[in-house]
N, C-alpha and C. Protein backbone atom coordinates (compact mmCIF):
# COMPACT_ATOMS: atom_id res chain seq x y z
N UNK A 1 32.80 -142.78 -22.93
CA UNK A 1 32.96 -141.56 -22.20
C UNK A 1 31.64 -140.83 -22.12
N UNK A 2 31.10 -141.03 -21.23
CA UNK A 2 30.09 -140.25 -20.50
C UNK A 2 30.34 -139.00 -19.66
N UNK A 3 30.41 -137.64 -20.73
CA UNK A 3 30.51 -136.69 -20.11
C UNK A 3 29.08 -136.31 -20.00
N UNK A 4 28.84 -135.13 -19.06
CA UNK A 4 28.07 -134.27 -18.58
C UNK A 4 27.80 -133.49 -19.24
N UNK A 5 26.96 -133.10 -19.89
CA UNK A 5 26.22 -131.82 -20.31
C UNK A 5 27.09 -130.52 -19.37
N UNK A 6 27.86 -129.82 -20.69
CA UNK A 6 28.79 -128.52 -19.59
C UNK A 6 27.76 -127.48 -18.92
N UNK A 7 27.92 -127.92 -17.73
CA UNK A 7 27.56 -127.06 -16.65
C UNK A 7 26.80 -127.71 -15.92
N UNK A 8 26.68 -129.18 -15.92
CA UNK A 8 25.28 -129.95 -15.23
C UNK A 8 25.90 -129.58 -13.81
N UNK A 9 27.39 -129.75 -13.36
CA UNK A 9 27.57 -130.11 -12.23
C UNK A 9 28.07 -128.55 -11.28
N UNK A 10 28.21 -127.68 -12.62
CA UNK A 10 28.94 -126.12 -11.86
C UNK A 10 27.31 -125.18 -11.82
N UNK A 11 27.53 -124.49 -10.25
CA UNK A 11 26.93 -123.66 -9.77
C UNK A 11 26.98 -122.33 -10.39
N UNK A 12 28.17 -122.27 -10.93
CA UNK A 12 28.45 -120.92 -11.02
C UNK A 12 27.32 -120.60 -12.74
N UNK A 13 27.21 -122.25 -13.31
CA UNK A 13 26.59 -121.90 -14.73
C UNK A 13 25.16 -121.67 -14.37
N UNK A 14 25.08 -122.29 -13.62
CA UNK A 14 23.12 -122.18 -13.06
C UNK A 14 22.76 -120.56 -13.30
N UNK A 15 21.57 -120.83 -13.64
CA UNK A 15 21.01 -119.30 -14.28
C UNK A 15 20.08 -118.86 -12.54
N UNK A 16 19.93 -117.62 -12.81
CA UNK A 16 19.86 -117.14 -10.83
C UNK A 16 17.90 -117.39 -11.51
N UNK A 17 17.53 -117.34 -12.31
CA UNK A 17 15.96 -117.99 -12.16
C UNK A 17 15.76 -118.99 -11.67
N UNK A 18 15.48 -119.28 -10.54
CA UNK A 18 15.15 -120.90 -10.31
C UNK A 18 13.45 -121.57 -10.96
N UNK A 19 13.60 -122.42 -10.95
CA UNK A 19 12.46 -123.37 -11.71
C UNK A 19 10.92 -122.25 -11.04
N UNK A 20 10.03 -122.51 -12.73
CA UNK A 20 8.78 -121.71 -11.92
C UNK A 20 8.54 -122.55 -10.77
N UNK A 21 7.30 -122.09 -9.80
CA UNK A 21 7.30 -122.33 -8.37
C UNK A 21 7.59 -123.08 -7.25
N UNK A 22 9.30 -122.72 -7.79
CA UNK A 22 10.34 -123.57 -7.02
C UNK A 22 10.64 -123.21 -5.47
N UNK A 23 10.20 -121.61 -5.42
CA UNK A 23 9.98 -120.92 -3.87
C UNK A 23 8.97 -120.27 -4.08
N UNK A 24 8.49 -119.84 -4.35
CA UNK A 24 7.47 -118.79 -4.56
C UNK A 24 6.17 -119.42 -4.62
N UNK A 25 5.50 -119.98 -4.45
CA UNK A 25 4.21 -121.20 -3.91
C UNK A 25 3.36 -120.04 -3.91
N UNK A 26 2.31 -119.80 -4.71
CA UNK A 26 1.36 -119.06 -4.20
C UNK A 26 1.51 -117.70 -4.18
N UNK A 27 2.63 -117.50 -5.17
CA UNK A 27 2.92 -115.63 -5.27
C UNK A 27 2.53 -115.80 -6.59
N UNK A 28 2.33 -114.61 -7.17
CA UNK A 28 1.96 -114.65 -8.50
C UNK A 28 2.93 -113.86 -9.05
N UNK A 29 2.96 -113.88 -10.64
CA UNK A 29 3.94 -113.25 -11.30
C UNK A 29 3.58 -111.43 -11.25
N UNK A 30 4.41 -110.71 -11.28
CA UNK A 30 4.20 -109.45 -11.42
C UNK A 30 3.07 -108.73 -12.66
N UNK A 31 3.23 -109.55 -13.75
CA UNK A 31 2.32 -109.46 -14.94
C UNK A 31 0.87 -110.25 -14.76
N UNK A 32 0.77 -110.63 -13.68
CA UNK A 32 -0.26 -111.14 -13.87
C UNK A 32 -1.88 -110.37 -13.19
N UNK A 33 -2.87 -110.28 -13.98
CA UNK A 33 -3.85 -109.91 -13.16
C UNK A 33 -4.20 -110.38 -11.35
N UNK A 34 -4.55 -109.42 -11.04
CA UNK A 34 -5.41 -110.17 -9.50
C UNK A 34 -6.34 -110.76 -9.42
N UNK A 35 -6.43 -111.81 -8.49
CA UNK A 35 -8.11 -112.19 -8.35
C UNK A 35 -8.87 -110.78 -8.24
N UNK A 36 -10.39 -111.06 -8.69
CA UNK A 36 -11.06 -110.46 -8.33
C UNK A 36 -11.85 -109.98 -6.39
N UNK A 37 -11.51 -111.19 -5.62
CA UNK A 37 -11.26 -111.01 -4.19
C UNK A 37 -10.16 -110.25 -3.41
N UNK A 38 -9.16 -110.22 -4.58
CA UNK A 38 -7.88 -109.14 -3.80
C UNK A 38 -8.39 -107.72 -3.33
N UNK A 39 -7.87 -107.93 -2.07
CA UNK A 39 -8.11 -106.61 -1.09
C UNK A 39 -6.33 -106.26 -0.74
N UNK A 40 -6.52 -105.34 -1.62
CA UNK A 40 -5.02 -104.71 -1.05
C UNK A 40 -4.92 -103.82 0.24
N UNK A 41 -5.23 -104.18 1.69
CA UNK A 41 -4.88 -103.38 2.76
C UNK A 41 -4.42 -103.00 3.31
N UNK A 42 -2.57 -102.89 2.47
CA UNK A 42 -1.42 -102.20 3.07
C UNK A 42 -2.02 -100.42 3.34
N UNK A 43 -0.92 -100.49 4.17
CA UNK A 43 -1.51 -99.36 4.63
C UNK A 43 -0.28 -98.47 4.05
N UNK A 44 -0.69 -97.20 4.20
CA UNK A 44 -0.41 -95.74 2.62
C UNK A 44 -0.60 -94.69 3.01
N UNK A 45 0.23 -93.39 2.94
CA UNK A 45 -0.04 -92.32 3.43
C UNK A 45 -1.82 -92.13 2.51
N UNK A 46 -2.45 -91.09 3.02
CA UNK A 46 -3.22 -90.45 2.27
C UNK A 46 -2.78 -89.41 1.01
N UNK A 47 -1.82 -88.92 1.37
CA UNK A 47 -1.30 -87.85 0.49
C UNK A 47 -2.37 -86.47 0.31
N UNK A 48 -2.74 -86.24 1.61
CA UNK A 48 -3.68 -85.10 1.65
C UNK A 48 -3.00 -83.80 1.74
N UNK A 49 -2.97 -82.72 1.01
CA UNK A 49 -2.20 -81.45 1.71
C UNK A 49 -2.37 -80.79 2.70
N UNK A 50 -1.84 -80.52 3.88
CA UNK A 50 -2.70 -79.52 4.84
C UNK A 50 -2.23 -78.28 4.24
N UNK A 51 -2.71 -77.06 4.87
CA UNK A 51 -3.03 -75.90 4.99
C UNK A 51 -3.11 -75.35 6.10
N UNK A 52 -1.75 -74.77 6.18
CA UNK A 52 -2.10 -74.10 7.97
C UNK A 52 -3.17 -73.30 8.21
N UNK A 53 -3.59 -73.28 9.28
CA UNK A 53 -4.97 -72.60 9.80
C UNK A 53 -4.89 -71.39 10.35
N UNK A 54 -3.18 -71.40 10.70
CA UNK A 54 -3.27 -69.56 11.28
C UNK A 54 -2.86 -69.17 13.02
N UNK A 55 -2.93 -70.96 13.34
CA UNK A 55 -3.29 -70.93 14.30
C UNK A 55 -2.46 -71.65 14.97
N UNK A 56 -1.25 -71.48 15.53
CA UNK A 56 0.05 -72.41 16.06
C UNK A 56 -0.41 -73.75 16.49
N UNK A 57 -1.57 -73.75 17.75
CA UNK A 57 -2.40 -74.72 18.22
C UNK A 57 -3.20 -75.75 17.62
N UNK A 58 -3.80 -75.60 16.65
CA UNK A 58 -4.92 -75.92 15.73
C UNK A 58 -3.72 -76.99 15.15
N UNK A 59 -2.93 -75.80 14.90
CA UNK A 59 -1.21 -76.75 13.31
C UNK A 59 -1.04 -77.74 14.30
N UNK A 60 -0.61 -77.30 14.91
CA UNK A 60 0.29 -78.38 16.32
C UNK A 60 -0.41 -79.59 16.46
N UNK A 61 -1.68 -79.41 16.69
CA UNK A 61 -2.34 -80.51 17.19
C UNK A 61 -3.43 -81.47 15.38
N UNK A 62 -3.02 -80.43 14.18
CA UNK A 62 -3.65 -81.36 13.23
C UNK A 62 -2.25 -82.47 12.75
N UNK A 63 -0.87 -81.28 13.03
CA UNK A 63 -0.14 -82.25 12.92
C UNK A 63 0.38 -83.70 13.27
N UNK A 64 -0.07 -83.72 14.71
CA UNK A 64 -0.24 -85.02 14.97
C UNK A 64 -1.26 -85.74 14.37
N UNK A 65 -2.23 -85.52 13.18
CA UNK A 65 -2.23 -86.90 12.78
C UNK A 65 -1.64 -87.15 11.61
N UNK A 66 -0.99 -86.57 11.29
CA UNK A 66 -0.04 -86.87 10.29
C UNK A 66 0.58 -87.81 10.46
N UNK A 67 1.32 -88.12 12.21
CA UNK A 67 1.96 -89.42 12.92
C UNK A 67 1.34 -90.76 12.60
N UNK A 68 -0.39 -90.79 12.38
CA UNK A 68 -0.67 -91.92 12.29
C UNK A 68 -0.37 -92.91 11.17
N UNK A 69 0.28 -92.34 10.15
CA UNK A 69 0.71 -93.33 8.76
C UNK A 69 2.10 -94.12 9.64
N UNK A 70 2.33 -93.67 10.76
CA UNK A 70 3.84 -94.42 11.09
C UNK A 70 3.43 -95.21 12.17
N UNK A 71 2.39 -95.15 12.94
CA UNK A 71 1.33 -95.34 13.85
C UNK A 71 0.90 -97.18 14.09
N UNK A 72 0.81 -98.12 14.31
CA UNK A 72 0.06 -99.09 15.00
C UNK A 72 -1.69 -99.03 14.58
N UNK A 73 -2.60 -99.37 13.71
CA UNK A 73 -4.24 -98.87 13.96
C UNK A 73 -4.53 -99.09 15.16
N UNK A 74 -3.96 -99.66 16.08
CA UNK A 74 -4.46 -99.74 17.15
C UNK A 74 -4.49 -98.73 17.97
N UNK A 75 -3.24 -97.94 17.96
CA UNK A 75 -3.20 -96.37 18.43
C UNK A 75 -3.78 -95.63 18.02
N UNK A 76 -4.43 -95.89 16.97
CA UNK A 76 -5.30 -94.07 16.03
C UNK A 76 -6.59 -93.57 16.69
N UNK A 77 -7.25 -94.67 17.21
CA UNK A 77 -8.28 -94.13 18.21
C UNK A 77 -7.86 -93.00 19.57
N UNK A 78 -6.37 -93.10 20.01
CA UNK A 78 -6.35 -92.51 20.71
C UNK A 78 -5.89 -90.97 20.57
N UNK A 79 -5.11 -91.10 18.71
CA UNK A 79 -4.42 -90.19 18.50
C UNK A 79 -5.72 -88.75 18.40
N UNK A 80 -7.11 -89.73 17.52
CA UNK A 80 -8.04 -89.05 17.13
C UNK A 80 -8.46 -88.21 18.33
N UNK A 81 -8.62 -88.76 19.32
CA UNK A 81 -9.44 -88.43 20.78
C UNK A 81 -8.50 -87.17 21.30
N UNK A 82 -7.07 -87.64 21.09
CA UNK A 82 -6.27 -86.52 21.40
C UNK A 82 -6.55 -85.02 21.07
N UNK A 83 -6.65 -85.06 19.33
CA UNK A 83 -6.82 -84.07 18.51
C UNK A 83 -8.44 -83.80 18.71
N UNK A 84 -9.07 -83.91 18.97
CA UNK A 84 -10.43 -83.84 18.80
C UNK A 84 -11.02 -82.72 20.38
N UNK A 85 -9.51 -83.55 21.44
CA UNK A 85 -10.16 -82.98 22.81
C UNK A 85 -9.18 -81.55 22.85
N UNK A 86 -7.82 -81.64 21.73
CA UNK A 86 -7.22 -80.39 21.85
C UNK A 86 -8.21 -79.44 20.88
N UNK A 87 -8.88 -79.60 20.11
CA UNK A 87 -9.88 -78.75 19.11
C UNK A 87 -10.73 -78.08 20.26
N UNK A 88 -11.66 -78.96 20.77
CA UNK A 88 -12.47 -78.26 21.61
C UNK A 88 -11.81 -77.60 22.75
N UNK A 89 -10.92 -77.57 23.33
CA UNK A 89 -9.82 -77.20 24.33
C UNK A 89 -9.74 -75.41 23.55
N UNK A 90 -9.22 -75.61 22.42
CA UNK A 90 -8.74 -74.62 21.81
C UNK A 90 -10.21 -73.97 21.44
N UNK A 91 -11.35 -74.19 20.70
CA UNK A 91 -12.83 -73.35 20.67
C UNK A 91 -13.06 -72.66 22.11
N UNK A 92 -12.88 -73.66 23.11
CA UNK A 92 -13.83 -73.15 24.34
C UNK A 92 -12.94 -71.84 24.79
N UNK A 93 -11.67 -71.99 24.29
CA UNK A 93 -10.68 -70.56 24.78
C UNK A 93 -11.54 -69.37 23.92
N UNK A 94 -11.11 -69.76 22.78
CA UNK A 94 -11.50 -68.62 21.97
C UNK A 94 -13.30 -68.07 22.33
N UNK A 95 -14.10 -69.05 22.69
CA UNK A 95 -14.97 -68.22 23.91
C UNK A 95 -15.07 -67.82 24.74
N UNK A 96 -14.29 -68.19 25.87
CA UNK A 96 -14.16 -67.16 26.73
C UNK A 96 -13.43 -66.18 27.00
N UNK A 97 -12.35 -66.36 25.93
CA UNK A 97 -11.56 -65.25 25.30
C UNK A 97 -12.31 -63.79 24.25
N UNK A 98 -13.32 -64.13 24.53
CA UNK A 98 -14.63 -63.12 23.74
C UNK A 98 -15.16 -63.01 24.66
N UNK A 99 -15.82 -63.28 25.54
CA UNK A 99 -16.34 -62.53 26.18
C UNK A 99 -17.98 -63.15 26.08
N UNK A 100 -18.95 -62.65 27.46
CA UNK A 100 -20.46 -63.07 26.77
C UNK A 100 -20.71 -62.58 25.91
N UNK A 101 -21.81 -63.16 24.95
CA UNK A 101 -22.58 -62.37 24.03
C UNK A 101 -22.93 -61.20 24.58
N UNK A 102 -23.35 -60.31 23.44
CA UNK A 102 -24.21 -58.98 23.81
C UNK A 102 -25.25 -59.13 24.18
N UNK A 103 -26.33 -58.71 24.98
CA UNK A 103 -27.67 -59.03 24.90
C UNK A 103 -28.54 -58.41 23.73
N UNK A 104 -29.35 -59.51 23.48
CA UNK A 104 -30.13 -59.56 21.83
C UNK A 104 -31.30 -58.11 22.34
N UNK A 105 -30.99 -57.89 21.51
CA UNK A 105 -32.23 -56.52 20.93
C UNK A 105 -33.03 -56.90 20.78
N UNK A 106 -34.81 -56.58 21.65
CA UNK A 106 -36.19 -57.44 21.24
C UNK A 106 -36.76 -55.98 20.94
């Protein structure tokens, strides 16, 4: 009588570890150091705080880049250009919303 070692043939005894790199080819264990070449370039909020500026416009338009952590990199060039052309949009008001200079006293 040649029985089986109990559990050779039931699934249900199999332990849910499967054999070391039985799928996992080329992943490393969680405990293990990194190469020294590892470049981790997932991408990550910054976790910067803003600070409103005071300025509904200014908020409005820094808030959009806040969008770029959800963003494509391929889009951020445009988001930047956005914010950059609403900044100066918003300065050049606030000059001619002043008025010319005074003329300088010689």
């Amino acid at each position: 009588m040649n029985d089986p070692a109990p559990g050779a043939d039931d699934p249900a005894s199999s332990t849910d570890d499967p054999a070391p790199g039985a799928d996992d080819a080329g992943l490393l264990p969680p405990t293990a150091p990194l190469p020294e070449n590892h470049v981790d370039d997932a991408p990550r909020p910054l976790g910067v705080a803003r600070v409103g500026s005071g300025d509904a416009r200014v908020d409005g338009l820094l808030g959009r880049l806040g969008d770029l952590d959800e963003l494509p990199v391929a889009e951020h060039q445009g988001v930047y250009e956005e914010t950059h052309d609403g900044l100066r949009a918003v300065l050049a008001a606030l000059d001619v919303a002043q008025g010319p200079p005074p003329p300088s006293a010689r």
